[in-house]
Protein backbone atom coordinates (compact mmCIF):
# COMPACT_ATOMS: atom_id res chain seq x y z
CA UNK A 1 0.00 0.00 0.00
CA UNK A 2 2.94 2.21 -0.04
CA UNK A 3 4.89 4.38 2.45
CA UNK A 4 1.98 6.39 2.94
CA UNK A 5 0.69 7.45 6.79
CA UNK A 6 -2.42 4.96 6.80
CA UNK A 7 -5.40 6.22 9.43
CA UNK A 8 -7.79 3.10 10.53
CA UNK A 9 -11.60 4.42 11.42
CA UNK A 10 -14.36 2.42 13.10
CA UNK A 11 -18.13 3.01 13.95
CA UNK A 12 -18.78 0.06 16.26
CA UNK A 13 -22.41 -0.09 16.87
CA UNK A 14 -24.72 -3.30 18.19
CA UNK A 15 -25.85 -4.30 14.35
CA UNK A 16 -22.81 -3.55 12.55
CA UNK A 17 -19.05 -2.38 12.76
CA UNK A 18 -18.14 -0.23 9.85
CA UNK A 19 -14.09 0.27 9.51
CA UNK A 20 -12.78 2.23 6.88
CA UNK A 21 -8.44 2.76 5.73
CA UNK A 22 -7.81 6.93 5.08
CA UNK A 23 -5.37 8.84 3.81
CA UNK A 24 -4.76 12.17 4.83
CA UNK A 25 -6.69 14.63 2.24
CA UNK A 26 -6.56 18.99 1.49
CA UNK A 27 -9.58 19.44 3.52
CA UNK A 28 -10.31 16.11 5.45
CA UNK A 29 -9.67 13.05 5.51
CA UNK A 30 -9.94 10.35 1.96
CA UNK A 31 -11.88 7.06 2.53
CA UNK A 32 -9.61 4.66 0.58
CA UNK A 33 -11.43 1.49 1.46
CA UNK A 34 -14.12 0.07 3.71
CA UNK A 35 -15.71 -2.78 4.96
CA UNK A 36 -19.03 -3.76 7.05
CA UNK A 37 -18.85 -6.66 9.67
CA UNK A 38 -22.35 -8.25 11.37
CA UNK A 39 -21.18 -6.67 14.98
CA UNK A 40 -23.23 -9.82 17.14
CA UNK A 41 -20.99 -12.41 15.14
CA UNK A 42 -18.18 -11.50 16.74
CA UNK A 43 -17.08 -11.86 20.70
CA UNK A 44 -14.53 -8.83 20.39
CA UNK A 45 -13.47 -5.97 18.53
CA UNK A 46 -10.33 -7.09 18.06
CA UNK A 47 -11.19 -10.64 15.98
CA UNK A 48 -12.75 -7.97 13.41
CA UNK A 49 -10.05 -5.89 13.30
CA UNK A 50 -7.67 -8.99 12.57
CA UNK A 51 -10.23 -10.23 9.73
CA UNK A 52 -9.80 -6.71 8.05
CA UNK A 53 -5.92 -6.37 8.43
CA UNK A 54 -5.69 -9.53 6.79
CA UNK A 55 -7.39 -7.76 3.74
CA UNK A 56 -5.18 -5.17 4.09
CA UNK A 57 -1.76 -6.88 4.71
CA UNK A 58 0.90 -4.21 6.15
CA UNK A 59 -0.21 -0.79 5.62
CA UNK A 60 1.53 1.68 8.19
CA UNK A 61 -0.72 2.36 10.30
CA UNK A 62 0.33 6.13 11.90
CA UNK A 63 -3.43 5.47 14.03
CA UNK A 64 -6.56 4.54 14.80
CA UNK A 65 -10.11 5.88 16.64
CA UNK A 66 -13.23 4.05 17.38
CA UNK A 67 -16.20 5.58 17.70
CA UNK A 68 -18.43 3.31 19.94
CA UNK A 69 -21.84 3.29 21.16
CA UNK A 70 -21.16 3.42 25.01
CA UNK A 71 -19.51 5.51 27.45
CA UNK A 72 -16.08 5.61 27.11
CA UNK A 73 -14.08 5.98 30.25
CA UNK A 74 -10.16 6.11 30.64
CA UNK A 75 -9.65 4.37 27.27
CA UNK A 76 -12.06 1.64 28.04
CA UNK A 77 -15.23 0.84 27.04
CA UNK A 78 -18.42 -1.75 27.78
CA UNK A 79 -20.35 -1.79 24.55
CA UNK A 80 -24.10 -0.98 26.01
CA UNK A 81 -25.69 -3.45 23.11
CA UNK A 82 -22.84 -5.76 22.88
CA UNK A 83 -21.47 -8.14 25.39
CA UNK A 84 -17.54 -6.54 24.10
CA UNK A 85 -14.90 -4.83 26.47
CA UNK A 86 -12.76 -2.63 24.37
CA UNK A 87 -9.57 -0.73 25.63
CA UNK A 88 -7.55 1.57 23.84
CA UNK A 89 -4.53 -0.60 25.12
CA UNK A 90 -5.56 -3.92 24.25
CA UNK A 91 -5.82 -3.01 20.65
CA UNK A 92 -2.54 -1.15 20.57
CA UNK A 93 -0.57 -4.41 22.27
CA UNK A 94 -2.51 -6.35 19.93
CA UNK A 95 -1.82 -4.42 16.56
CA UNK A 96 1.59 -2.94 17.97
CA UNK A 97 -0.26 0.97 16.48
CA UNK A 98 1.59 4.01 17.77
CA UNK A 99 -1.76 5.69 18.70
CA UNK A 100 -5.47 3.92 19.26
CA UNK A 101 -8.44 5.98 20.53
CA UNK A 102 -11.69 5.32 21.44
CA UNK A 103 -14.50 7.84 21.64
CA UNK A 104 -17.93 7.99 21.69
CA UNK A 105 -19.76 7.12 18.90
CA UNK A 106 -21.61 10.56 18.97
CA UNK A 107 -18.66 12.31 19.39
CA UNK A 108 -17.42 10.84 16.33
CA UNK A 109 -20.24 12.31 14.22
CA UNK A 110 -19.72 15.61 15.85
CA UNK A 111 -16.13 15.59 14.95
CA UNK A 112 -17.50 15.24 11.46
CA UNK A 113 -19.83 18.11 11.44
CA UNK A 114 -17.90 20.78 10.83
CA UNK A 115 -16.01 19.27 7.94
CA UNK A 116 -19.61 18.34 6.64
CA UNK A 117 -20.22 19.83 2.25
CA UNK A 118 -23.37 21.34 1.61
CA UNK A 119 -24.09 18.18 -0.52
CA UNK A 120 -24.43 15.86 3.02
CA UNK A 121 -26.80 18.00 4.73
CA UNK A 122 -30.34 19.07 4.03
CA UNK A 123 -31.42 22.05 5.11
CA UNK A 124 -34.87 22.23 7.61
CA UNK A 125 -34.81 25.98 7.76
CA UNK A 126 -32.96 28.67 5.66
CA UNK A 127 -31.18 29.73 8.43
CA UNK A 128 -27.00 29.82 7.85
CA UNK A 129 -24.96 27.73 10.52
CA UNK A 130 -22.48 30.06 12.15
CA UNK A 131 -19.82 27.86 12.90
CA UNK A 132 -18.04 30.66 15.39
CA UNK A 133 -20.67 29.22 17.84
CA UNK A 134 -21.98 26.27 19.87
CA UNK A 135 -23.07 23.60 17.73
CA UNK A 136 -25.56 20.65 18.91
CA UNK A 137 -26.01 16.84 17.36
CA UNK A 138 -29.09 15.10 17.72
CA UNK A 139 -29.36 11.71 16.29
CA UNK A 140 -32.08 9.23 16.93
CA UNK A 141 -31.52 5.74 15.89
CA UNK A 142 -31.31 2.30 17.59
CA UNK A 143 -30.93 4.75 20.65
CA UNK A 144 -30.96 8.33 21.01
CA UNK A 145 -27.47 10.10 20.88
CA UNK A 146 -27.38 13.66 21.63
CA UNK A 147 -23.70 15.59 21.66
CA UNK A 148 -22.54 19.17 22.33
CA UNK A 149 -20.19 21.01 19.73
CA UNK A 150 -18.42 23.57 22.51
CA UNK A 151 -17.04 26.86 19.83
CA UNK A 152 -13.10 27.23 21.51
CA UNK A 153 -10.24 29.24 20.00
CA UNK A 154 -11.50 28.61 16.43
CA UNK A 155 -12.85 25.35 16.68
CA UNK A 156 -15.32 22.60 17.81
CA UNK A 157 -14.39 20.99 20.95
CA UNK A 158 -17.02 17.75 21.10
CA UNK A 159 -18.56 16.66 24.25
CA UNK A 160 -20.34 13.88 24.99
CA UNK A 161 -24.07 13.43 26.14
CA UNK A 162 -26.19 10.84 27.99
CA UNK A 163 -28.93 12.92 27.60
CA UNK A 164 -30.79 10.50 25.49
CA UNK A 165 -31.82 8.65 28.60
CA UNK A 166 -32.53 12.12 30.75
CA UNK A 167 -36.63 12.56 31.43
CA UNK A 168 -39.05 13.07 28.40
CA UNK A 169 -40.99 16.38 28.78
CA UNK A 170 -44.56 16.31 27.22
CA UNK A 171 -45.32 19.42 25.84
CA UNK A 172 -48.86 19.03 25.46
CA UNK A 173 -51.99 17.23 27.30
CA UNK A 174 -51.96 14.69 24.67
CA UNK A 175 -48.22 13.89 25.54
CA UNK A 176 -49.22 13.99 28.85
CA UNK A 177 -51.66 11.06 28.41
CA UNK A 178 -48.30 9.24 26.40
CA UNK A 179 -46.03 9.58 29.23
CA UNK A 180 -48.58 8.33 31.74
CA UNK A 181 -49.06 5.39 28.71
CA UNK A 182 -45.15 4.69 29.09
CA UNK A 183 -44.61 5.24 32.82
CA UNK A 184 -47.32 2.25 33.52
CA UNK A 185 -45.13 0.54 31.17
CA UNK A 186 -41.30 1.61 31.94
CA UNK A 187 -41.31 3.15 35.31
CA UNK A 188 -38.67 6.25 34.23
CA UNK A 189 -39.61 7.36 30.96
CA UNK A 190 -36.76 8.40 29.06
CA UNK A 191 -36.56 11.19 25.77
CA UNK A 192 -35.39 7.61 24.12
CA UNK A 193 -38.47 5.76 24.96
CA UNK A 194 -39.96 8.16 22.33
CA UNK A 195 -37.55 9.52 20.08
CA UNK A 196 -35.60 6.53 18.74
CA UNK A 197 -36.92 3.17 16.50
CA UNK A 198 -38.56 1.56 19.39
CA UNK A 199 -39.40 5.24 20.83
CA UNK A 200 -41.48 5.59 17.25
CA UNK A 201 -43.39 2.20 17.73
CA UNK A 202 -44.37 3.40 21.54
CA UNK A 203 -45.67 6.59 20.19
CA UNK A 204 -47.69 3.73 17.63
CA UNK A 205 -48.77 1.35 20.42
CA UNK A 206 -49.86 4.51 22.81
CA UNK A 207 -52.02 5.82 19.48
CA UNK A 208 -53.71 1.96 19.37
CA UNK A 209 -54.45 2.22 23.27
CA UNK A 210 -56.64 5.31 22.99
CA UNK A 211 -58.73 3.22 20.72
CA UNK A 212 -59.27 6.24 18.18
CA UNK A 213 -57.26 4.74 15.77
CA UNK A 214 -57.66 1.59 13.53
CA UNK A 215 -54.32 -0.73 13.14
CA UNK A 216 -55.31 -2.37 9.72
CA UNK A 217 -55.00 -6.29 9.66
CA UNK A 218 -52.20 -5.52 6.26
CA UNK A 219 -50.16 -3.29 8.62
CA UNK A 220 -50.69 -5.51 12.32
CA UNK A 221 -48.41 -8.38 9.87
CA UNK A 222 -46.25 -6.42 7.84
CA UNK A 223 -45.23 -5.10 11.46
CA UNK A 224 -45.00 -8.40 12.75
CA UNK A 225 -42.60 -9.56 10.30
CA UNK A 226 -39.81 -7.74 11.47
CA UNK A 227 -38.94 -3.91 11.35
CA UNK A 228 -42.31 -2.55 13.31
CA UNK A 229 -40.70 1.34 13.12
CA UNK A 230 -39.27 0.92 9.27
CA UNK A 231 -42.75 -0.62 8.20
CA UNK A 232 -44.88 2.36 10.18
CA UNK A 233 -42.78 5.37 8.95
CA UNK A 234 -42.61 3.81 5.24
CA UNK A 235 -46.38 3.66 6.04
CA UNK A 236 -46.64 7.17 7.05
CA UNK A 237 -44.57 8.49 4.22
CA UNK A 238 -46.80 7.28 1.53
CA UNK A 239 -49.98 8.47 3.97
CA UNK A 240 -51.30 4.49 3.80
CA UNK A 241 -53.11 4.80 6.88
CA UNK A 242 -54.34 7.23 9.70
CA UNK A 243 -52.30 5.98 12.46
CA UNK A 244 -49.10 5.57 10.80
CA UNK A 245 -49.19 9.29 10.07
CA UNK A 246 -49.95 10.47 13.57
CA UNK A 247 -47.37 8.43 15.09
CA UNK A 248 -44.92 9.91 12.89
CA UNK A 249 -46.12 13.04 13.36
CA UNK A 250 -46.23 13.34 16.61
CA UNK A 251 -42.64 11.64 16.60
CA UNK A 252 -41.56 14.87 14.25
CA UNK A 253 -43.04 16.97 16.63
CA UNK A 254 -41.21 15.46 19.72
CA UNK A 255 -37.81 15.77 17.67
CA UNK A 256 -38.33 19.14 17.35
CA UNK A 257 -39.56 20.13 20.65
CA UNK A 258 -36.28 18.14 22.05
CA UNK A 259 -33.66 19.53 19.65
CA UNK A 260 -34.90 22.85 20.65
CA UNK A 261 -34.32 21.89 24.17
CA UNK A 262 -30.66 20.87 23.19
CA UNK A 263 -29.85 23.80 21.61
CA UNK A 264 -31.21 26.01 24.74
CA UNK A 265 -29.30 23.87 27.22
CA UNK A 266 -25.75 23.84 25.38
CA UNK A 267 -26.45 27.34 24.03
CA UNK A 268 -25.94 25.97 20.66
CA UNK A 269 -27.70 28.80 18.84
CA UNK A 270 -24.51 28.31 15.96
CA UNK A 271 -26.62 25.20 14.51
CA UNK A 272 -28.40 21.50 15.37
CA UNK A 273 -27.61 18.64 13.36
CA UNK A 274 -30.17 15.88 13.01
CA UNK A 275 -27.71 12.60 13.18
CA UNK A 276 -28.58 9.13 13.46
CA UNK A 277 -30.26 6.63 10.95
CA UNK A 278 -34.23 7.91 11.10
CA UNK A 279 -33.91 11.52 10.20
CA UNK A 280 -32.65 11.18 6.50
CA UNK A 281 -34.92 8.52 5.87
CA UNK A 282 -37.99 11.04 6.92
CA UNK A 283 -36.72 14.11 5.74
CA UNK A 284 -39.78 15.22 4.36
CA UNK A 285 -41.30 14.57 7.28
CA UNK A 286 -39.46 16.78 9.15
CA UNK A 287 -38.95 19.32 6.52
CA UNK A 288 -42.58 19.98 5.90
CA UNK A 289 -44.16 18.48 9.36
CA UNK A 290 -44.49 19.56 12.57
CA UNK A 291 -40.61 20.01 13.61
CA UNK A 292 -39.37 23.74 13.24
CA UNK A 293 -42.91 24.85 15.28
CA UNK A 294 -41.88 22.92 17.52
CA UNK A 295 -38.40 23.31 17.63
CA UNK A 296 -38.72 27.66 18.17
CA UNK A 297 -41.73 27.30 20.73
CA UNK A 298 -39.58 28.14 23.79
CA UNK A 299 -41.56 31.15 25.05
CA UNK A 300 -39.06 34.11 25.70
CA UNK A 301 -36.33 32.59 23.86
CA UNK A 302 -38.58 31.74 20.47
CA UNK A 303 -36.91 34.82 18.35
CA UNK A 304 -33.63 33.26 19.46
CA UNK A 305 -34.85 29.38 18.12
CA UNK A 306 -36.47 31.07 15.15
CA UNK A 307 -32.91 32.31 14.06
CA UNK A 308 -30.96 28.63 14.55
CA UNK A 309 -30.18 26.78 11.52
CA UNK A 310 -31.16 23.00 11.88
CA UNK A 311 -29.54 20.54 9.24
CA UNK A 312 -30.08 16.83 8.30
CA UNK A 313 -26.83 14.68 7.92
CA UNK A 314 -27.70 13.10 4.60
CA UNK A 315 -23.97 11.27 4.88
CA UNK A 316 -24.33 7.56 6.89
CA UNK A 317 -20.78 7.35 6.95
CA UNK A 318 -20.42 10.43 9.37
CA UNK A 319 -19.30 9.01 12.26
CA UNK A 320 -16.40 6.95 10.01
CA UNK A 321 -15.15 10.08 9.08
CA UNK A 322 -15.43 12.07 12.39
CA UNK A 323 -13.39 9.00 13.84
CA UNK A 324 -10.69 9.16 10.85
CA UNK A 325 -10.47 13.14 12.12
CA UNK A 326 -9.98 11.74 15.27
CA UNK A 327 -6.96 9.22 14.84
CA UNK A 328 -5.48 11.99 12.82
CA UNK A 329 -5.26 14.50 15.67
């Protein structure tokens, strides 16, 4: 592969690890080659990092960074949907690399954003980002991952965020009546319990319980067969039936009425980035739904909301190259 400084990337998530071989590029860093690994087959991180060094025999590897879905403490790492311990020295005794980080797997999408084109994002508002303030990620998924972008000295510092499991706040009677729904069900209700791919099928079940809604017998199977939140939004999207457009709807809604809450608590009034695996796949849900009313109803700080840009990362490989910025530093 040459004498070139090689950079290895990972997004390690519960479904799949995505790992990716850079080269240093002008602006950021070049994706040279990449591979996709079923994350459950494996019992460590390390047994997948040997399968894809044996496709790529001997590059020189200057470092590496893993962005993984966990907290990462002091180099180390318990995956929260994997039964994997990962340390930063473990790999590096392993692989003999002069320089192995881990990081959170939100914080490797916000190391991405501001190296982000125009052509990745989508644009909710027309409001500019200005990138010489705070910045704020909010990405439901599997999970809901929320970072901070902290504006220091002329860049992004990231900072991680458990906020995803933090209390949901209904903001209206009718969410009242959904958090009582999910408290008999849960106990704590957590902002995830409604804003992530489960979170989107509670907001569905809740609908069904308040028996104004019809689940149609086509829809009740097509559910049952496997991806209950893919088959309900695709539902929605095509308006097929009543209740798959009010739970995605009132999903939208909840999005926006959170990332507005994100952006008031890290004073990210620079931007919000919608990350994660749902938003680009309803973008024109949230473009022409419910979201930026939602997102600017704050009382005395609505003018403030009103002037945020809020972007959709159309780029699924995000958090690959946020991680490839980060073995570079």
């Amino acid at each position: 592969m040459g004498s070139a400084s090689w950079y290895i990337a990972g997004d390690i998530g519960g479904t799949k690890t995505n790992l990716g071989l850079f080269l240093p590029g002008p602006t950021r860093p070049k994706l040279v080659t990449s591979a996709t690994f079923p994350s459950r087959q494996f019992t460590k991180l390390e047994t997948i990092l040997s399968r894809f060094m044996e496709q790529h025999p001997d590059p020189p590897v200057a470092g590496a960074c893993f962005g993984i879905a966990g907290p990462v403490v002091a180099g180390h790492s318990r995956t929260t949907n994997l039964p994997w311990r990962v340390s930063e020295a473990a790999i590096q005794r392993q692989f003999n690399w002069p320089k192995v980080r881990l990081v959170n797997d939100l914080v490797a999408t916000a190391m991405a954003v501001p190296v982000l084109s125009a052509r990745e994002v989508v644009s909710v508002n027309p409001n500019r980002v200005q990138k010489s303030r705070n910045l704020a990620l909010v990405a439901p998924g599997t999970g809901l991952g929320l970072a901070l972008l902290i504006a220091h000295d002329g860049q992004h510092v990231p900072v991680a965020s458990e906020g995803g499991h933090a209390g949901f706040a209904p903001n209206s009677d009718e969410e009242v009546d959904l958090w009582r729904h999910l408290r008999a069900r849960f106990g704590h209700v957590s902002t995830e319990r409604v804003l992530s791919g489960q979170g989107l099928v509670n907001i569905f079940e809740w609908l069904k319980a308040t028996g104004r809604y019809r689940d149609p017998r086509w829809l009740a199977a097509a559910r049952a067969s496997g991806d209950s939140a893919g088959v309900i939004s695709e539902a929605a999207m095509v308006r097929k039936t009543p209740i798959a457009v009010a739970a995605l709807h009132r999903f939208v809604s909840i999005l926006g009425a959170v990332a507005g809450d994100v952006a008031l608590t890290g004073t990210a009034f620079g931007g919000v980035y919608l990350g994660g695996g749902i938003p680009p796949k309803i973008r024109s849900a949230i473009v022409n739904g419910p979201f930026q009313e939602a997102f600017t109803r704050k009382g005395r700080f609505t003018p403030m909301l009103e002037k945020t840009a809020v972007k959709i990362i159309m780029n699924d490989r995000a958090a690959l190259l946020g991680a490839a910025l980060g073995a570079m530093e």
